[in-house]
Protein backbone atom coordinates (compact mmCIF):
# COMPACT_ATOMS: atom_id res chain seq x y z
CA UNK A 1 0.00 0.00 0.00
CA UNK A 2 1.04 3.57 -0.74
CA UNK A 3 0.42 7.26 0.04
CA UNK A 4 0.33 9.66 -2.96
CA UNK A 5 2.30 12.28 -1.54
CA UNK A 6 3.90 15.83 -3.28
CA UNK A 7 6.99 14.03 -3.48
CA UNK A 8 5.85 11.77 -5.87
CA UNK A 9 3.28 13.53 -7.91
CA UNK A 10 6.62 15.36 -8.83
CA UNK A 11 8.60 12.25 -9.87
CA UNK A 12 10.33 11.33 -6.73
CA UNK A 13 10.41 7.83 -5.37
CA UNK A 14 7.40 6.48 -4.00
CA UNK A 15 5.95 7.56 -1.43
CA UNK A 16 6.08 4.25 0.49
CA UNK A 17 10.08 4.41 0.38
CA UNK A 18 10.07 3.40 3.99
CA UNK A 19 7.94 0.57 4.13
CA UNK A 20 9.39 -3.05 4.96
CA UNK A 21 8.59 -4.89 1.80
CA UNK A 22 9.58 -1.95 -0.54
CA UNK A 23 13.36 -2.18 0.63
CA UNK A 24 13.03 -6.43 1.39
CA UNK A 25 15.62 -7.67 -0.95
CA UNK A 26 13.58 -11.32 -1.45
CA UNK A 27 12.80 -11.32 -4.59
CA UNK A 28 14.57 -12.98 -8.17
CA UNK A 29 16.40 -10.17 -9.98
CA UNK A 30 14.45 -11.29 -13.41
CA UNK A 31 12.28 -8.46 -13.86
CA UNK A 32 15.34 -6.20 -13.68
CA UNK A 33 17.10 -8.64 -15.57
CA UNK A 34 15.08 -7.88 -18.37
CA UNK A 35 15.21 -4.16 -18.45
CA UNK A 36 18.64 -3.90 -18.07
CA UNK A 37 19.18 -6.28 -21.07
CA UNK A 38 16.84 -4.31 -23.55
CA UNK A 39 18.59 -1.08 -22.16
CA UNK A 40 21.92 -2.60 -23.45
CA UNK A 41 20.43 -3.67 -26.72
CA UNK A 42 19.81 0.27 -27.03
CA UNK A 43 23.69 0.72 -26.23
CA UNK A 44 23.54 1.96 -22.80
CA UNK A 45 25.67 0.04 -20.53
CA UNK A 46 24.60 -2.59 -17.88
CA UNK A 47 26.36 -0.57 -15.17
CA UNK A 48 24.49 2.82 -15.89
CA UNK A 49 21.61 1.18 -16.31
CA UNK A 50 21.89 -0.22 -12.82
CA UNK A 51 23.03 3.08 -11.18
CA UNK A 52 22.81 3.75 -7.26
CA UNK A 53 21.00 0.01 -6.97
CA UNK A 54 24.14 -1.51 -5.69
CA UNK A 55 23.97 -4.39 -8.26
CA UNK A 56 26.59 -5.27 -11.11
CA UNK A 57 25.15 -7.52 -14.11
CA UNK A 58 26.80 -10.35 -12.97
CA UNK A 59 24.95 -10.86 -10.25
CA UNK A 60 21.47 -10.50 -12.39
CA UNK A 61 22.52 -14.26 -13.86
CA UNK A 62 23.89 -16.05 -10.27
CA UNK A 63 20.11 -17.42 -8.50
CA UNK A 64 21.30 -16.64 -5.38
CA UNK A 65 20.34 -12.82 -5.99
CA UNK A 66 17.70 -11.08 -4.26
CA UNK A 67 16.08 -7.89 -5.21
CA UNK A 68 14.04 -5.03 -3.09
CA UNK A 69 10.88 -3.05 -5.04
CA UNK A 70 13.63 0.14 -4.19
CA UNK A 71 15.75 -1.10 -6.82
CA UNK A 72 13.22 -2.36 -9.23
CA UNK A 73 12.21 1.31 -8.73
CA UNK A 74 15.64 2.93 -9.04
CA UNK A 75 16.09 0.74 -12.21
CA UNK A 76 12.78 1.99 -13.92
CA UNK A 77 13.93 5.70 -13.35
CA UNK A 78 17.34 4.98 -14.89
CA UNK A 79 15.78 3.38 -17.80
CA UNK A 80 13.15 6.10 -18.33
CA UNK A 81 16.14 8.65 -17.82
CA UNK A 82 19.03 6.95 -20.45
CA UNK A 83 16.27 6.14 -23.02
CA UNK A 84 14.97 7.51 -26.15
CA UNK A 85 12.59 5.18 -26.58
CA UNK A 86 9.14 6.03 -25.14
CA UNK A 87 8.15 2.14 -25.53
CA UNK A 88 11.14 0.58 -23.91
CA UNK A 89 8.18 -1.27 -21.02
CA UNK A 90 7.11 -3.04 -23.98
CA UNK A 91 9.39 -4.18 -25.30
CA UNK A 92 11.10 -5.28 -22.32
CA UNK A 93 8.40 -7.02 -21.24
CA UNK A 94 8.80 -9.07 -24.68
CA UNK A 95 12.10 -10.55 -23.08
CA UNK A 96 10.24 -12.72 -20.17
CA UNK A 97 9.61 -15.75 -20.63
CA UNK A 98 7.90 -18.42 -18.29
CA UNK A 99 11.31 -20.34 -17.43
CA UNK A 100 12.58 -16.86 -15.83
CA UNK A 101 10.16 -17.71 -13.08
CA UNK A 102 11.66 -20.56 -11.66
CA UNK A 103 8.97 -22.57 -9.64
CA UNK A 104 6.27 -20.21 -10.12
CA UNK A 105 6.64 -20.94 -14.18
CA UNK A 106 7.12 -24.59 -13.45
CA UNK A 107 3.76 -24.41 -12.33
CA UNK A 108 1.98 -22.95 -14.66
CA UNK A 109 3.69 -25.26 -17.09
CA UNK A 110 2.21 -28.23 -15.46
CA UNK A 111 -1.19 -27.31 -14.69
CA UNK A 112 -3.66 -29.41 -15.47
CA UNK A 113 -5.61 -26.58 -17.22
CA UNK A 114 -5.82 -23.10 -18.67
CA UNK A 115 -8.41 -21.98 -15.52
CA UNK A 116 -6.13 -23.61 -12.71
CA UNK A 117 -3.48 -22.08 -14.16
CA UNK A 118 -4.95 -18.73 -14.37
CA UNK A 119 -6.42 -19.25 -10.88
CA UNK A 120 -2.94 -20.38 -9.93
CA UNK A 121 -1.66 -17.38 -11.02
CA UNK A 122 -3.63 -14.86 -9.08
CA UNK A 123 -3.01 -16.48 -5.40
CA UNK A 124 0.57 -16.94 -6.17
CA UNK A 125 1.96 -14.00 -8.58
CA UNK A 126 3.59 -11.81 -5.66
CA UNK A 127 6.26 -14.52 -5.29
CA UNK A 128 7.86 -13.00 -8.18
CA UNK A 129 7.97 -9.70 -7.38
CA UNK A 130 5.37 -8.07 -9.77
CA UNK A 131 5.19 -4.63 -11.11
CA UNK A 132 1.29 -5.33 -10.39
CA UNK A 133 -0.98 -6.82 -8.36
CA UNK A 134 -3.90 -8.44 -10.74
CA UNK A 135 -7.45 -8.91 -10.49
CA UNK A 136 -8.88 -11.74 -12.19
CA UNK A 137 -12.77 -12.29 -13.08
CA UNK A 138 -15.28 -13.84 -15.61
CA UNK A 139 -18.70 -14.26 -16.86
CA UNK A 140 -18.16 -18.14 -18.18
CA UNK A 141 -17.12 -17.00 -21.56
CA UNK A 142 -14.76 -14.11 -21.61
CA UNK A 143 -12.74 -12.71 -18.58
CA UNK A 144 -10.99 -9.65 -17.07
CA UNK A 145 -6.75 -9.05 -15.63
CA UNK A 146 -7.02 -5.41 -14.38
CA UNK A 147 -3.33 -4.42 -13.15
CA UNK A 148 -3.15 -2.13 -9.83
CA UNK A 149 0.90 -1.23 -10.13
CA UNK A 150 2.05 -2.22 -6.01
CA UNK A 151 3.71 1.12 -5.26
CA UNK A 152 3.08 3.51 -8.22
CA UNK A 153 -0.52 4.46 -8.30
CA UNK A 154 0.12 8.19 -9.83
CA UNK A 155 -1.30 7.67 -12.80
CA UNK A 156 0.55 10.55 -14.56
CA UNK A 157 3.86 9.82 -13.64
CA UNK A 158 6.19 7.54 -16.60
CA UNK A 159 7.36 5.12 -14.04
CA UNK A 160 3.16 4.16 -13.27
CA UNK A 161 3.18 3.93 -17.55
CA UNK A 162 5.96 1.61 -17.44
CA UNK A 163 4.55 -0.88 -14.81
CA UNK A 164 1.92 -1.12 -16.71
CA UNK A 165 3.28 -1.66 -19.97
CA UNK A 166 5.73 -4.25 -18.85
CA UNK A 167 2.93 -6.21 -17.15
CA UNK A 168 1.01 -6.02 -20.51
CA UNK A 169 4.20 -7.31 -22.55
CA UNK A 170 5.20 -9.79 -20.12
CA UNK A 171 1.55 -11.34 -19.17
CA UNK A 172 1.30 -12.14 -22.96
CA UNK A 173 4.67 -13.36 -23.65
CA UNK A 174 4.54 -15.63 -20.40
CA UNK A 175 1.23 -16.86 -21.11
CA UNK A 176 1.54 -17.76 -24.46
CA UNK A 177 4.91 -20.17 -23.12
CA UNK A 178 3.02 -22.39 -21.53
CA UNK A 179 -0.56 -21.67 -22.96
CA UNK A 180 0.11 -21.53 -27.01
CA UNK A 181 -0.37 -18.98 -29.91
CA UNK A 182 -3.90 -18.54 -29.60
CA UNK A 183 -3.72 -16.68 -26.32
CA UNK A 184 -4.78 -12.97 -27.15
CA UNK A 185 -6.09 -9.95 -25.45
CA UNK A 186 -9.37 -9.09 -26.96
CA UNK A 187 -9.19 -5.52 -25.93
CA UNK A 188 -6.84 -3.79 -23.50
CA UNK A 189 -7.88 -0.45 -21.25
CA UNK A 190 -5.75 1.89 -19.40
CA UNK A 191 -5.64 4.13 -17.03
CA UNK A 192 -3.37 6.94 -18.29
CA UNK A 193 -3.44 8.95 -21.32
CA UNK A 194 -2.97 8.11 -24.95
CA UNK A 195 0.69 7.57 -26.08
CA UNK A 196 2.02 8.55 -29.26
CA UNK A 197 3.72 5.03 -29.99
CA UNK A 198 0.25 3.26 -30.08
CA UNK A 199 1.61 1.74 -33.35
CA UNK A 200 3.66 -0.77 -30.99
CA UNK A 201 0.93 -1.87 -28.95
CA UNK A 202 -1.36 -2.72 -32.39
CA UNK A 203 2.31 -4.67 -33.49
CA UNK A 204 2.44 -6.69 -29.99
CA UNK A 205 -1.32 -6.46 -29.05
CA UNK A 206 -3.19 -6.38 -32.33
CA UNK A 207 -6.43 -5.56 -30.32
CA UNK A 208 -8.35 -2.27 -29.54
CA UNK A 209 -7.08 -0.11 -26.71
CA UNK A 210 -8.69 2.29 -24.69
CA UNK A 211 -6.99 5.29 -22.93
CA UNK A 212 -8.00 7.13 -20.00
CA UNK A 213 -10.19 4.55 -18.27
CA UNK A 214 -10.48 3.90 -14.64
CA UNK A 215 -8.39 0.73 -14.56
CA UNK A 216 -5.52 -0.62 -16.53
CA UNK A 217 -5.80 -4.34 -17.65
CA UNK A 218 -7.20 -6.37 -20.64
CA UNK A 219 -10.17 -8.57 -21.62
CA UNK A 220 -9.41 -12.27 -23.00
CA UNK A 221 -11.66 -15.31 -23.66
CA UNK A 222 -11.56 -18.64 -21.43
CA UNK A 223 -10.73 -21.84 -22.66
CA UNK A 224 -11.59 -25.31 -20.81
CA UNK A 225 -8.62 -27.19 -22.91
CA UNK A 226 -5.71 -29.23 -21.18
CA UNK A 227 -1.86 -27.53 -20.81
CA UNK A 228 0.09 -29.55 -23.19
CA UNK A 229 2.50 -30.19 -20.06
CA UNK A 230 0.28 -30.77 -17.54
CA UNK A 231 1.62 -32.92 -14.49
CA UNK A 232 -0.37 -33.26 -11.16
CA UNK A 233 2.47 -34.40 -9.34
CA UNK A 234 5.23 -31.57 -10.73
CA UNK A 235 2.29 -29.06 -10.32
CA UNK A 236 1.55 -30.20 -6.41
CA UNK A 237 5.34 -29.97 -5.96
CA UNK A 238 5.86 -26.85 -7.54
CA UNK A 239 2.87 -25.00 -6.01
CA UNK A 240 3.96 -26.29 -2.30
CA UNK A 241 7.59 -24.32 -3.03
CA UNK A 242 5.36 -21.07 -3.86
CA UNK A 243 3.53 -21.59 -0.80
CA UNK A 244 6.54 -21.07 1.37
CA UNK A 245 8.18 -18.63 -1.39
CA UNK A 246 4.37 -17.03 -0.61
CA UNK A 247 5.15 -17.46 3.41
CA UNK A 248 8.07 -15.77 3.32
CA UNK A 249 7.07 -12.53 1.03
CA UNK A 250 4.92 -11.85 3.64
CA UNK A 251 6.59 -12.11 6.11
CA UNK A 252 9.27 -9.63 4.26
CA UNK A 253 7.04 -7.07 4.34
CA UNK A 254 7.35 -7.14 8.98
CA UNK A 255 4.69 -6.30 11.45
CA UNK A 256 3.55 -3.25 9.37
CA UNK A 257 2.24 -5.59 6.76
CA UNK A 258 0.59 -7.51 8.91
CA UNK A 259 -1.41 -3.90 10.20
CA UNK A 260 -1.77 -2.97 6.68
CA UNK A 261 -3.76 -5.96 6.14
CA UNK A 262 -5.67 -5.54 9.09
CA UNK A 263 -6.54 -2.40 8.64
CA UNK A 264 -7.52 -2.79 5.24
CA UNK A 265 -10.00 -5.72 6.26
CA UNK A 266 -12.14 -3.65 8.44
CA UNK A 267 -12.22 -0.35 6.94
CA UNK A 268 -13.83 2.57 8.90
CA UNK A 269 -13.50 0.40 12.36
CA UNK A 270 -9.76 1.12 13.08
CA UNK A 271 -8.26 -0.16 16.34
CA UNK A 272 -6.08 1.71 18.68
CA UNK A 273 -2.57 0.90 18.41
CA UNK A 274 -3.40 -0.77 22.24
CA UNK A 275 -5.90 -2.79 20.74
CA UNK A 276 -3.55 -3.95 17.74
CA UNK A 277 -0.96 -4.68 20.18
CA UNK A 278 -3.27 -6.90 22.00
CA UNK A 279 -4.21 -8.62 18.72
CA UNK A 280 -0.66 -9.13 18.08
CA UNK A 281 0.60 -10.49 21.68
CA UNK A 282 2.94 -7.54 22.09
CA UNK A 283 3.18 -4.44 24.54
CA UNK A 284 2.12 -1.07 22.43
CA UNK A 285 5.95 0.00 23.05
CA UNK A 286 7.62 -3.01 21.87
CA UNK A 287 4.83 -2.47 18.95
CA UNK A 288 6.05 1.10 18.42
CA UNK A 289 9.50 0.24 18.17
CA UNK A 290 9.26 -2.70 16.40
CA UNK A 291 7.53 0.10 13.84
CA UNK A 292 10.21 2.80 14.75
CA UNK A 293 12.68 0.17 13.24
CA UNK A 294 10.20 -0.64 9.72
CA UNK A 295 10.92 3.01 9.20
CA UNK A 296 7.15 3.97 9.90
CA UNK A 297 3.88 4.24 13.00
CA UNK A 298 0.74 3.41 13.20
CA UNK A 299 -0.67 6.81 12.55
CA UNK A 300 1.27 6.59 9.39
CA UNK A 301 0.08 3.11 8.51
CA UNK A 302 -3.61 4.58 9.42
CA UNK A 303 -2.94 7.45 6.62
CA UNK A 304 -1.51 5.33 4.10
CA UNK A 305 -4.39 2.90 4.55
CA UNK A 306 -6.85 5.95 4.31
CA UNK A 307 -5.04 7.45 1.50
CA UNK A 308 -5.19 4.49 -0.72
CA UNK A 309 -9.14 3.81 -0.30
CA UNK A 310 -10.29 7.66 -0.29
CA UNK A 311 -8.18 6.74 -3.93
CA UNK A 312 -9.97 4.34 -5.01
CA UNK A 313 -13.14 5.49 -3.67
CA UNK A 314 -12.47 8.31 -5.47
CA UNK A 315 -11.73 7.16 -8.89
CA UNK A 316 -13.93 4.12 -9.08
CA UNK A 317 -17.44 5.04 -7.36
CA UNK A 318 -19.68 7.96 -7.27
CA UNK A 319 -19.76 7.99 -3.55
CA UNK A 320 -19.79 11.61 -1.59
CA UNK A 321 -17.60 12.88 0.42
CA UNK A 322 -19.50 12.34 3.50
CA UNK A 323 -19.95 8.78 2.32
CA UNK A 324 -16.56 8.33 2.15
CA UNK A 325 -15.59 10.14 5.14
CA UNK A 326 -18.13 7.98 7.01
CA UNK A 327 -16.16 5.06 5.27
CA UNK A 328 -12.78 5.73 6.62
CA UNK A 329 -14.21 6.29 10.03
CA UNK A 330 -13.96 10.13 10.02
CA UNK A 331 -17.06 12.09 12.41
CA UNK A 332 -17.44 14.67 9.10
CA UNK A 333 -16.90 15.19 6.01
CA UNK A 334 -14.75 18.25 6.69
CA UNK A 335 -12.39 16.61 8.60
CA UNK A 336 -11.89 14.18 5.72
CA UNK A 337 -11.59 16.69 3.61
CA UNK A 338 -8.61 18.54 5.09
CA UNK A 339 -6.66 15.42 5.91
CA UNK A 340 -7.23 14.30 1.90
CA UNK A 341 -5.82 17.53 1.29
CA UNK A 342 -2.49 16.69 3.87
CA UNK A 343 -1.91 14.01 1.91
CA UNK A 344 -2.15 14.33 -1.57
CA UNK A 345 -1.81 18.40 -2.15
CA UNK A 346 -5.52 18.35 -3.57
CA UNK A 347 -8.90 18.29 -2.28
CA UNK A 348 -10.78 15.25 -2.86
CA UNK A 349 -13.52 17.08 -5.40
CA UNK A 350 -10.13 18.39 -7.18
CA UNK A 351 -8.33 15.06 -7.42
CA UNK A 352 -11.65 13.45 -8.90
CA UNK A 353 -12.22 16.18 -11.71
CA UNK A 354 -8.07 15.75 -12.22
């Protein structure tokens, strides 16, 4: 979860640079891997390309490497920085493949079929350190990936663009590994404005795409057919190794994921930081410094929590802002209000018309 700060609505780092599982380093270096190697093709080298994350390229082949989200992130603004080429996401996201994902592509590879692999894929896709978290639904026919990028939501800002667009390159390359050629999106819709290179998504894509919608993601049909590598017995194996690669993301991201989640669960009825202590078997000081030491509090976990759904609440509803305010467990609407205002540099009727 993030706050949409100033800092990053003018291109800084996100605003959830001192959360726990933004600086874990537990993660395969593949994603990077990629980047870095389509940033060479374009001449740069591996070194600037990889500037201030404290990696050399070497280390992007050994699998003993572990990456954070802060230097996925540093990586992205080097890219977007050394690059002339506005659709560089795409077509690094044309370099992964499923075999880049270790276990986690094992199993898709050996599902039994296209649905449990799909369904696979939702429970188990933060193992590899995603750009975004997906959203997977159906009506028996067709269905619906919308991407939420984990810890750029600005929508305006290139580094957002680029999680997006590598998820869109990738999903489809990946997918059609272990899937086949007839895997297509049917349409794709975004949630930023329209580029001027949208002659490389109709090369890759070959579908309609929508700018400027509330979501980002893309519409596909289902298909009932067996994997052509389908194994019970690999896929049981292989999706018991995610489960504890699973286990131990979260526990990466500390204590304040665990309130994160919590909080999120029962919006509008937030504990005190007593009563979250109690929850947790600790003392609330041995909470607050075990927070103090994840770089954050609870009253910043509250806001960042609030922040996100007044967001979404925002963008996706037509809710009021005493709906929302009653919501996120504020006594007015005013009060709401002025705090969206803290935290974003807009009021909320300001950030909706934006």
């Amino acid at each position: 979860m993030v706050v949409l700060d100033r800092q990053q609505q003018q291109g800084g780092e996100p605003a959830s640079r001192s959360s726990s599982n933004f600086e874990q380093r537990i993660y395969a270096p593949q994603t990077i891997a990629a980047i870095v190697a389509e940033i060479g093709a374009q001449g740069h080298e591996a070194s600037t390309a990889l500037e201030g994350t404290g990696l050399t390229e070497a280390q992007l082949g050994l699998h003993t490497t572990k990456v954070s989200y802060r230097q996925l992130d540093r990586v992205v603004r080097n890219a977007l920085s050394l690059t002339e080429d506005p659709a560089i996401a795409l077509r690094a996201g044309q370099r992964m493949h499923v075999t880049a994902y270790g276990m986690y592509g094992y199993a898709l590879l050996s599902s039994a079929t296209y649905a449990e692999a799909t369904a696979f894929s939702g429970r188990y896709i933060r193992v590899i350190g995603p750009f975004c978290d997906i959203t997977l639904s159906n009506d028996g026919a067709a269905a619906t990936c919308v991407f939420e990028p984990l810890y750029w939501p600005n929508r305006t800002e290139g580094v957002h663009r680029f999680a997006v667009e590598f998820a869109l390159s990738a999903h489809i390359s990946v997918t059609r590994d272990w899937a086949g050629d007839w895997f297509f999106y049917s349409r794709i819709f975004l949630d930023y404005a329209a580029v001027p290179y949208i002659e490389v998504y109709d090369s890759l894509f070959g579908c309609p795409v929508l700018f400027e919608q509330p979501t980002s993601g893309y519409d596909y049909a289902l298909r009932e057919d067996t994997v052509a590598l389908a194994d019970q017995r690999s896929h049981a194996m292989a999706r018991e190794m995610c489960e504890q690669l699973l286990a131990e993301v979260n526990r990466g991201g500390g204590v304040a994921a665990d309130i994160r989640r919590l909080l999120i669960e029962q919006p509008g009825r937030y504990p005190s930081i007593e009563a979250v202590a109690e929850k947790f078997g600790m003392y609330p000081r041995a909470l607050r410094r075990r927070l103090e030491a994840e770089g954050t509090s609870y009253r910043d976990l509250l806001a960042e929590v609030r922040t996100r759904l007044a967001i979404e609440y925002l963008r996706k509803t037509q809710m009021t802002n005493e709906e929302i305010a009653t919501r996120l467990g504020y006594s007015d609407a005013a009060n709401f209000r002025h705090a969206f205002t803290r935290w974003t540099g807009k009021s909320p009727s300001e950030f909706r018309r934006a």
